[in-house]
Protein backbone atom coordinates (compact mmCIF):
# COMPACT_ATOMS: atom_id res chain seq x y z
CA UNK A 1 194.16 -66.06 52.06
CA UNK A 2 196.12 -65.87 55.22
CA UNK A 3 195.45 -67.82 58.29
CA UNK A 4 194.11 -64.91 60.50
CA UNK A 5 191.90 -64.29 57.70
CA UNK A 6 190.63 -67.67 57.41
CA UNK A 7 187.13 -68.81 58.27
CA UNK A 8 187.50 -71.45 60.81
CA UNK A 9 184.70 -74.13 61.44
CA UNK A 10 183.52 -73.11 64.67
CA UNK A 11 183.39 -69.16 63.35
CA UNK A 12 180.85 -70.37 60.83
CA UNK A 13 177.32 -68.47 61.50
CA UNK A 14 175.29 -71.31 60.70
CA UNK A 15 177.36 -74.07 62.81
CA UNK A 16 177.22 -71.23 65.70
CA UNK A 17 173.29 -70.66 65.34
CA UNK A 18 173.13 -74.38 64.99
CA UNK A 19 174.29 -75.10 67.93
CA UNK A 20 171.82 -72.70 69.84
CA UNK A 21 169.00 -74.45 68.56
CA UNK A 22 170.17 -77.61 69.24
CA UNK A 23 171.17 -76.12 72.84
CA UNK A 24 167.34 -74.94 72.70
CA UNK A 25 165.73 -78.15 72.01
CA UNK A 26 167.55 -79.78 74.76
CA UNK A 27 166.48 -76.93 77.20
CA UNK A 28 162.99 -78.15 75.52
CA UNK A 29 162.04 -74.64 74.14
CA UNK A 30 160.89 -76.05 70.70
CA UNK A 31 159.32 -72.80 69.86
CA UNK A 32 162.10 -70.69 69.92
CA UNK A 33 164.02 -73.38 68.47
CA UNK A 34 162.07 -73.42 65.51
CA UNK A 35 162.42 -69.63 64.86
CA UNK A 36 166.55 -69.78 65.19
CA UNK A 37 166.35 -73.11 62.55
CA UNK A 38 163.74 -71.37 60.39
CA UNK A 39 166.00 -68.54 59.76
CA UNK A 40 168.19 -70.67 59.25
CA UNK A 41 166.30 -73.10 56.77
CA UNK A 42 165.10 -69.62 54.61
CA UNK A 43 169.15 -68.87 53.85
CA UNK A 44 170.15 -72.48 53.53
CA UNK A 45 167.92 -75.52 53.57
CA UNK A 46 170.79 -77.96 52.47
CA UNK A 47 173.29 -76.83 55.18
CA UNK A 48 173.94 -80.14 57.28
CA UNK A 49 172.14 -80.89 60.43
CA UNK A 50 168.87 -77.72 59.49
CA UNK A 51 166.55 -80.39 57.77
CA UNK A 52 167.50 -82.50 61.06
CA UNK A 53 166.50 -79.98 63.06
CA UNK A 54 163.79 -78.73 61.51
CA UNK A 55 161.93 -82.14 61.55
CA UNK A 56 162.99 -82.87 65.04
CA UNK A 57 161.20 -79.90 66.65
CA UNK A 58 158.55 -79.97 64.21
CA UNK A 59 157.77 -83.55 65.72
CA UNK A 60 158.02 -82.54 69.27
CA UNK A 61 156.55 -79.40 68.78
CA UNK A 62 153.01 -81.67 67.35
CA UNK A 63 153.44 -83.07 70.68
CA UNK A 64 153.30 -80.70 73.21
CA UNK A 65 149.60 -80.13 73.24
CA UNK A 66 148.88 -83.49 74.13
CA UNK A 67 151.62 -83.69 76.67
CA UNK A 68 150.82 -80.37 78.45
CA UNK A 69 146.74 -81.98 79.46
CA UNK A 70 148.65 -85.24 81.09
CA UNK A 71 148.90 -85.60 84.90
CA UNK A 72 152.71 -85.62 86.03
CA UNK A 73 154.41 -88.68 87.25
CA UNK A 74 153.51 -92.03 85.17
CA UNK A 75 150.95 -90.70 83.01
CA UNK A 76 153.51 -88.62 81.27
CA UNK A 77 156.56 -90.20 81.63
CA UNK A 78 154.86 -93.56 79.50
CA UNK A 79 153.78 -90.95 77.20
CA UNK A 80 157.40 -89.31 76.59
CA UNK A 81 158.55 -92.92 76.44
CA UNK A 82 155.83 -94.02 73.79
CA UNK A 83 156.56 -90.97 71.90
CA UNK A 84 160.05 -91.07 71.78
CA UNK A 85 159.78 -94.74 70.56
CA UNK A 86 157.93 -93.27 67.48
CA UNK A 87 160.57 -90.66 67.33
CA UNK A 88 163.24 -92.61 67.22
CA UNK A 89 161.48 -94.79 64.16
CA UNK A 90 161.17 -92.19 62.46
CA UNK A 91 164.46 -90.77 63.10
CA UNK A 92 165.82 -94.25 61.52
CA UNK A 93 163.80 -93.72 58.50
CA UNK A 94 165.32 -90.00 57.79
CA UNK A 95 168.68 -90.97 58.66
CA UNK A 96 168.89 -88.88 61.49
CA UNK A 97 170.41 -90.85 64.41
CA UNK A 98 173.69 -89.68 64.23
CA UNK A 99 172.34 -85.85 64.19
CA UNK A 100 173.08 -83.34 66.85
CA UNK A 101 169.11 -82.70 66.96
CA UNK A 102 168.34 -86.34 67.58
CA UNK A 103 170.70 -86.42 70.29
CA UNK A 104 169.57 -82.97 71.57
CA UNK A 105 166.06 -84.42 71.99
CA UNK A 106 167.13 -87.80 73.78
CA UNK A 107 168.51 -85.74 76.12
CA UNK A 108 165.31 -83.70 76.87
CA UNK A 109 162.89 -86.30 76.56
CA UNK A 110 164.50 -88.88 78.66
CA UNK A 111 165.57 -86.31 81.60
CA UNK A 112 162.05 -85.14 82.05
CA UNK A 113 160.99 -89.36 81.71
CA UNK A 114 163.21 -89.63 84.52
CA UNK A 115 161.64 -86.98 86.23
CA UNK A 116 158.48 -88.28 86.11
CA UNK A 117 158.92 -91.46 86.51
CA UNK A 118 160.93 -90.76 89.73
CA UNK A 119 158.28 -88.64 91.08
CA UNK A 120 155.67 -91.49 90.92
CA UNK A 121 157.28 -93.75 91.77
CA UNK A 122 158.42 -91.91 95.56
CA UNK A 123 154.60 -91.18 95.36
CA UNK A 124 153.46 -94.86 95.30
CA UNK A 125 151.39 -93.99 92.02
CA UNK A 126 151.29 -96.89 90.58
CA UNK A 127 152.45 -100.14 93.22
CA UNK A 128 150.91 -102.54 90.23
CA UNK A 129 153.70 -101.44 87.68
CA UNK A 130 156.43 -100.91 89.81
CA UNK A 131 159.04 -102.76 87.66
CA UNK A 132 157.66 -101.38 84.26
CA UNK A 133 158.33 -98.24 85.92
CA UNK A 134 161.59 -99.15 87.33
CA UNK A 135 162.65 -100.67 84.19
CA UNK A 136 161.96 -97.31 82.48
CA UNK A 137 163.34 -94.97 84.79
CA UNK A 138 166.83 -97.14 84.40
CA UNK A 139 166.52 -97.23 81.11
CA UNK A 140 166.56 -93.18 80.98
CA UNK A 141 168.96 -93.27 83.19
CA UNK A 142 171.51 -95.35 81.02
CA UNK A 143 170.37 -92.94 78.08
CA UNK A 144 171.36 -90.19 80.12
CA UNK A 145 175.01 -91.66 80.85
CA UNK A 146 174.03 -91.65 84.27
CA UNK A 147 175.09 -95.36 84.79
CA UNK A 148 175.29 -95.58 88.48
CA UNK A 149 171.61 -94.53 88.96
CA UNK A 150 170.60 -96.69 86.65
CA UNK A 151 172.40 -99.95 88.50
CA UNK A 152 170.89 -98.72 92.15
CA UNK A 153 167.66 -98.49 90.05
CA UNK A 154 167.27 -102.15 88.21
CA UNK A 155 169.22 -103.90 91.07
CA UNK A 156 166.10 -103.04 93.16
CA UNK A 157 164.07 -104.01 91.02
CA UNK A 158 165.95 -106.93 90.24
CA UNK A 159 166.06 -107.78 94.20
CA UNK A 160 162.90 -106.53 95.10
CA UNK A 161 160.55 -107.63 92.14
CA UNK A 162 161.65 -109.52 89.94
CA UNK A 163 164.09 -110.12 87.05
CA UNK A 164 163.71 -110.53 83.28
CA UNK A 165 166.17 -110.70 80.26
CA UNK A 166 165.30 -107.00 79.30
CA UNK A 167 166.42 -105.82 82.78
CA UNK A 168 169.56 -107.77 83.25
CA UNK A 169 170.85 -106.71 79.81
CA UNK A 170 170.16 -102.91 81.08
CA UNK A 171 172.12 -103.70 84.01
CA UNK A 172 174.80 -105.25 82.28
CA UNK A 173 175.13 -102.30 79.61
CA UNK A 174 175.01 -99.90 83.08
CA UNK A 175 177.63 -102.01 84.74
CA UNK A 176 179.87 -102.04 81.57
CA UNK A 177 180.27 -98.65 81.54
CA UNK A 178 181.48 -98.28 84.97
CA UNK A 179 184.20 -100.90 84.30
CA UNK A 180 182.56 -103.67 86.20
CA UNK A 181 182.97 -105.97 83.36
CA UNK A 182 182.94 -109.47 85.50
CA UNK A 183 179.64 -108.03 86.28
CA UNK A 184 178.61 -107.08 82.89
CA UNK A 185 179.48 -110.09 81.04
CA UNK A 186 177.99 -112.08 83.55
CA UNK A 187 174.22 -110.03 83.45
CA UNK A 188 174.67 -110.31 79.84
CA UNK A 189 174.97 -113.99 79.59
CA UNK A 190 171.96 -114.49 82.38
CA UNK A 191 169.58 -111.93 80.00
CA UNK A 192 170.78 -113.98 76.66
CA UNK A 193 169.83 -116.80 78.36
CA UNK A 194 165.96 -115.85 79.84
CA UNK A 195 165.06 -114.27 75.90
CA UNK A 196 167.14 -112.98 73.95
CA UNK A 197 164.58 -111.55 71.59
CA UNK A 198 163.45 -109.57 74.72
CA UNK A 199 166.94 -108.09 75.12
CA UNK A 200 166.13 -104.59 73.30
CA UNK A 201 169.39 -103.36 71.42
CA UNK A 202 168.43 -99.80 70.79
CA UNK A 203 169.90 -99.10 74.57
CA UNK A 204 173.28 -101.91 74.08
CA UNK A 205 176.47 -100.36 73.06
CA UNK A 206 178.33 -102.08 75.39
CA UNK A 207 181.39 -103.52 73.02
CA UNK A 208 181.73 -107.16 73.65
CA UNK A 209 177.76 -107.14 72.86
CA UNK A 210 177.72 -105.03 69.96
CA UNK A 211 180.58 -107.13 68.57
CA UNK A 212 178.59 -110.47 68.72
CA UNK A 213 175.48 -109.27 66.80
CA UNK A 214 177.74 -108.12 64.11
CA UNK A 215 179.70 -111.80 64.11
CA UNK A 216 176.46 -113.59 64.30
CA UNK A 217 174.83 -111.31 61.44
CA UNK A 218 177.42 -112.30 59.11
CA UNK A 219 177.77 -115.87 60.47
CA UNK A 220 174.02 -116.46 60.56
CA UNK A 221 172.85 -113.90 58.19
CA UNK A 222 169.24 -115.42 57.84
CA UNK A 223 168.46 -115.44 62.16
CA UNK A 224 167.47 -113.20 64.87
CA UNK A 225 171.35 -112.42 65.74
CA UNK A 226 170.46 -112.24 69.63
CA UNK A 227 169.90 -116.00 68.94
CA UNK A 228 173.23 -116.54 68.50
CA UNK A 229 175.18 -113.94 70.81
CA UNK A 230 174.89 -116.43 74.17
CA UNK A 231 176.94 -119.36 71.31
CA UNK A 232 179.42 -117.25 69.63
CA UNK A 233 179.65 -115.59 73.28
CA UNK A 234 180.63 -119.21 74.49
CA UNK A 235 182.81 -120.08 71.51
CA UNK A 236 184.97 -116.76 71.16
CA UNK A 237 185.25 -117.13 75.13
CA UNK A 238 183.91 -113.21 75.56
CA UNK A 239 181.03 -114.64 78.00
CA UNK A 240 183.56 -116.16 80.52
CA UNK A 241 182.21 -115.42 83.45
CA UNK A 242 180.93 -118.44 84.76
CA UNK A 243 177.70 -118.74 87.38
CA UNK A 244 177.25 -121.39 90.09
CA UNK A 245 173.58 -122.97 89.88
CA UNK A 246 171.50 -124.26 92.26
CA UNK A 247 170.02 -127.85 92.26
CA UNK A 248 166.69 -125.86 90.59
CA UNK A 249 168.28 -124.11 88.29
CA UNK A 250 170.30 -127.62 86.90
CA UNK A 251 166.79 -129.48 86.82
CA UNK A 252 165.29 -126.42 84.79
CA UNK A 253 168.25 -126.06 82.04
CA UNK A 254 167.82 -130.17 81.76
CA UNK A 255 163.91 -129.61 81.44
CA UNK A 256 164.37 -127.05 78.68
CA UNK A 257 167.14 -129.45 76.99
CA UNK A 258 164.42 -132.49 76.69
CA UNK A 259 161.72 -129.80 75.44
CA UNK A 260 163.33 -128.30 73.15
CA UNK A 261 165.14 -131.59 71.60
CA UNK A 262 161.70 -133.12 71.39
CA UNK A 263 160.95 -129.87 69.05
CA UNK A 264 164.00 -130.32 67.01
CA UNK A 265 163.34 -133.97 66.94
CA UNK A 266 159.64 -133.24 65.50
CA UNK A 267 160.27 -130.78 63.19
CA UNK A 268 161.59 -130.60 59.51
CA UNK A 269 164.69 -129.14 58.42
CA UNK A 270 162.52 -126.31 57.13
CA UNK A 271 160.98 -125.82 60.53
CA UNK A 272 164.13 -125.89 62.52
CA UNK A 273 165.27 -123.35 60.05
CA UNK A 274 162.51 -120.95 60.68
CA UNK A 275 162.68 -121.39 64.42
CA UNK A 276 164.83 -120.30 67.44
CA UNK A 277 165.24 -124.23 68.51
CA UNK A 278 168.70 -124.55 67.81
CA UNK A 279 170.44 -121.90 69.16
CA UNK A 280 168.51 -121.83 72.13
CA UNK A 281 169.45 -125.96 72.73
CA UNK A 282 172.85 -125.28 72.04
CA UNK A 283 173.19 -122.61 74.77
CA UNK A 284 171.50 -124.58 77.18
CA UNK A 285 173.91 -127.22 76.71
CA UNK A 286 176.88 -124.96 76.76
CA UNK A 287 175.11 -124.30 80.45
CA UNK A 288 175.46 -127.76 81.31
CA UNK A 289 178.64 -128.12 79.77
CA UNK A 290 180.22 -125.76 81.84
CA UNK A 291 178.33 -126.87 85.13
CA UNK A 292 179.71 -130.24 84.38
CA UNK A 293 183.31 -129.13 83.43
CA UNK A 294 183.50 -126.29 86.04
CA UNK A 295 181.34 -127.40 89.32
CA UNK A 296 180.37 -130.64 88.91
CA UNK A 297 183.18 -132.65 86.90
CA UNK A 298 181.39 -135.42 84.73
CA UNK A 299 183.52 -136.79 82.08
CA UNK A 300 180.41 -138.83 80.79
CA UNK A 301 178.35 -135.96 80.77
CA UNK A 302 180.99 -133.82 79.13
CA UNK A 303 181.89 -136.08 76.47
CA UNK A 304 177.72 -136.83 75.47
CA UNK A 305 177.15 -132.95 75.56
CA UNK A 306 180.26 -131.95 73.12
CA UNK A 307 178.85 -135.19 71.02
CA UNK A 308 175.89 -133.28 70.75
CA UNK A 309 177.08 -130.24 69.79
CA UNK A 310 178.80 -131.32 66.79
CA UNK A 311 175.76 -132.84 65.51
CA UNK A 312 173.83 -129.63 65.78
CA UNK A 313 176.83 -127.12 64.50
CA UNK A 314 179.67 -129.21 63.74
CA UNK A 315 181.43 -126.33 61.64
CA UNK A 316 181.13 -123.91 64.82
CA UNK A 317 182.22 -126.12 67.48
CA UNK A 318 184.78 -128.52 65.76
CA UNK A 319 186.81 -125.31 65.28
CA UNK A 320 186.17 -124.60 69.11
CA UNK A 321 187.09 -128.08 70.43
CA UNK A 322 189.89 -128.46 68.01
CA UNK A 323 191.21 -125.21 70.31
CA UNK A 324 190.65 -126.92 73.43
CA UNK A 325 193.59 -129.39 74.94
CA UNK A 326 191.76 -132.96 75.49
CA UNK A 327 189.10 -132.02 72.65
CA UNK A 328 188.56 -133.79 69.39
């Protein structure tokens, strides 16, 4: 066959009418979506990315009653954000995440979120939720690519609410993507700091981030990997960006230090196991370790916190300190 005779991918009538329906479901026009995939599902059901599509507006479409008797603003922007969580579960469980339907649908969903969420919240609808809603609206945002918005969104809520570990790991993903990686790193080690089981890693792809789960998934196979992402952060020097604290903020991280040791101190080996206590002493002290190092020189202080952290890793951080000029 010669070449101008050849059928070329893009030429392919099912790729071509494909693409229109995933063009229709991010337009949001499930219905005639689901006539162009139904044709295309009666000639061939096992052509890649029809089964995809068929479920995805068949899922949307079960939707759109209930969505159609909702106020706008809040009241359906939690419900598109509600529903997409469901979505996306069930997405996982079909293996459709990497399909050109899924992603047609994030689009939709999470521009008209954004819609509504920026509607009520220039209405005043809801003054009590404010950084719910905030949080939300920059989290479409960053789903959306639209990275900027999403920064001038969660920095005022960040400024003019309040903060969490949720929203600085947002604005760290936002800020990564604009190459303001100083800034990134830093939000990033603040949110893995607050919670890191609050830190939700369906919206992280920013590199340095996804990079540490995987390390700490095959390094601590057995934990919560955001656990350990603020320590291998620390030891593989990613989280270098350092912070200045406050006189408050010193007297907290020591506060949390005696806590939690009096838990580890307490508890079995089979308790420690199950629990988040070590990981979350050893990154406080890798706080004070730097403050002491960095802003407040202490040899005493260093020396008695590195002591310490052999005792509760020794295989991680002999390996680090053995790197380090002046180190055991």
């Amino acid at each position: 066959m010669g070449k101008e005779s050849q059928l070329t991918f893009s030429d392919d009538s099912f790729v071509i009418n494909c693409n229109m329906a995933y063009q229709l479901i991010e337009e949001g026009k499930f219905v005639d979506a689901l006539e162009k995939i139904s044709q295309l599902m009666d000639k061939n059901p096992d052509f890649p990315g029809v089964s995809e599509a068929y479920r995805t507006i068949r899922f949307w479409l079960n939707r759109l009653d209930s969505l159609e008797k909702l106020k706008e603003g809040k009241e359906t922007a939690d419900f598109l954000m509600k529903e997409w969580a469901e979505f996306h579960r069930y997405s996982a469980e079909k293996n459709m995440l990497n399909s050109g339907a899924y992603a047609s649908a994030m689009k939709y969903i999470f521009f008209r979120a954004s819609e509504h969420y920026t509607r009520a919240f220039v209405n005043e609808e809801s003054t009590v939720d404010n950084f719910d809603l905030l949080l939300n609206l920059g989290i479409c945002f960053i789903t959306l690519g639209d990275y900027q918005r999403a920064i001038d969104t969660l920095e005022y809520a960040k400024s003019s609410l309040r903060s969490s570990a949720k929203l600085l790991s947002l604005l760290g993903e936002a800020y990564y993507h604009i190459d303001e990686i100083p800034k990134s790193l830093l939000c990033f080690k603040e949110a893995f700091f607050l919670n890191p089981t609050e830190i939700d890693l369906q919206y992280i792809s920013a590199k340095p981030v996804i990079d540490l789960i995987q390390m700490a998934r095959n390094l601590k196979p057995n934990d919560d990997p955001r656990e350990w992402v603020p320590v291998l952060g620390f030891v593989q020097d990613i989280f270098y960006v350092r912070k200045r604290l406050n006189s408050q903020q010193v007297e907290a991280i020591k506060r949390d230090i005696f806590t939690l040791e009096r838990a580890y101190q307490k508890s079995s080996r089979e308790k420690i196991e199950e629990t988040k206590v070590i990981p979350r002493l050893i990154n406080r002290y890798l706080w004070m370790l730097e403050y002491f190092e960095y802003q407040h020189y202490d040899l005493e202080s260093i020396n008695e916190i590195r002591g310490r952290l052999l005792k509760l890793d020794r295989d991680l951080f002999k390996e680090y300190f053995d790197r380090k000029k002046g180190f055991v």
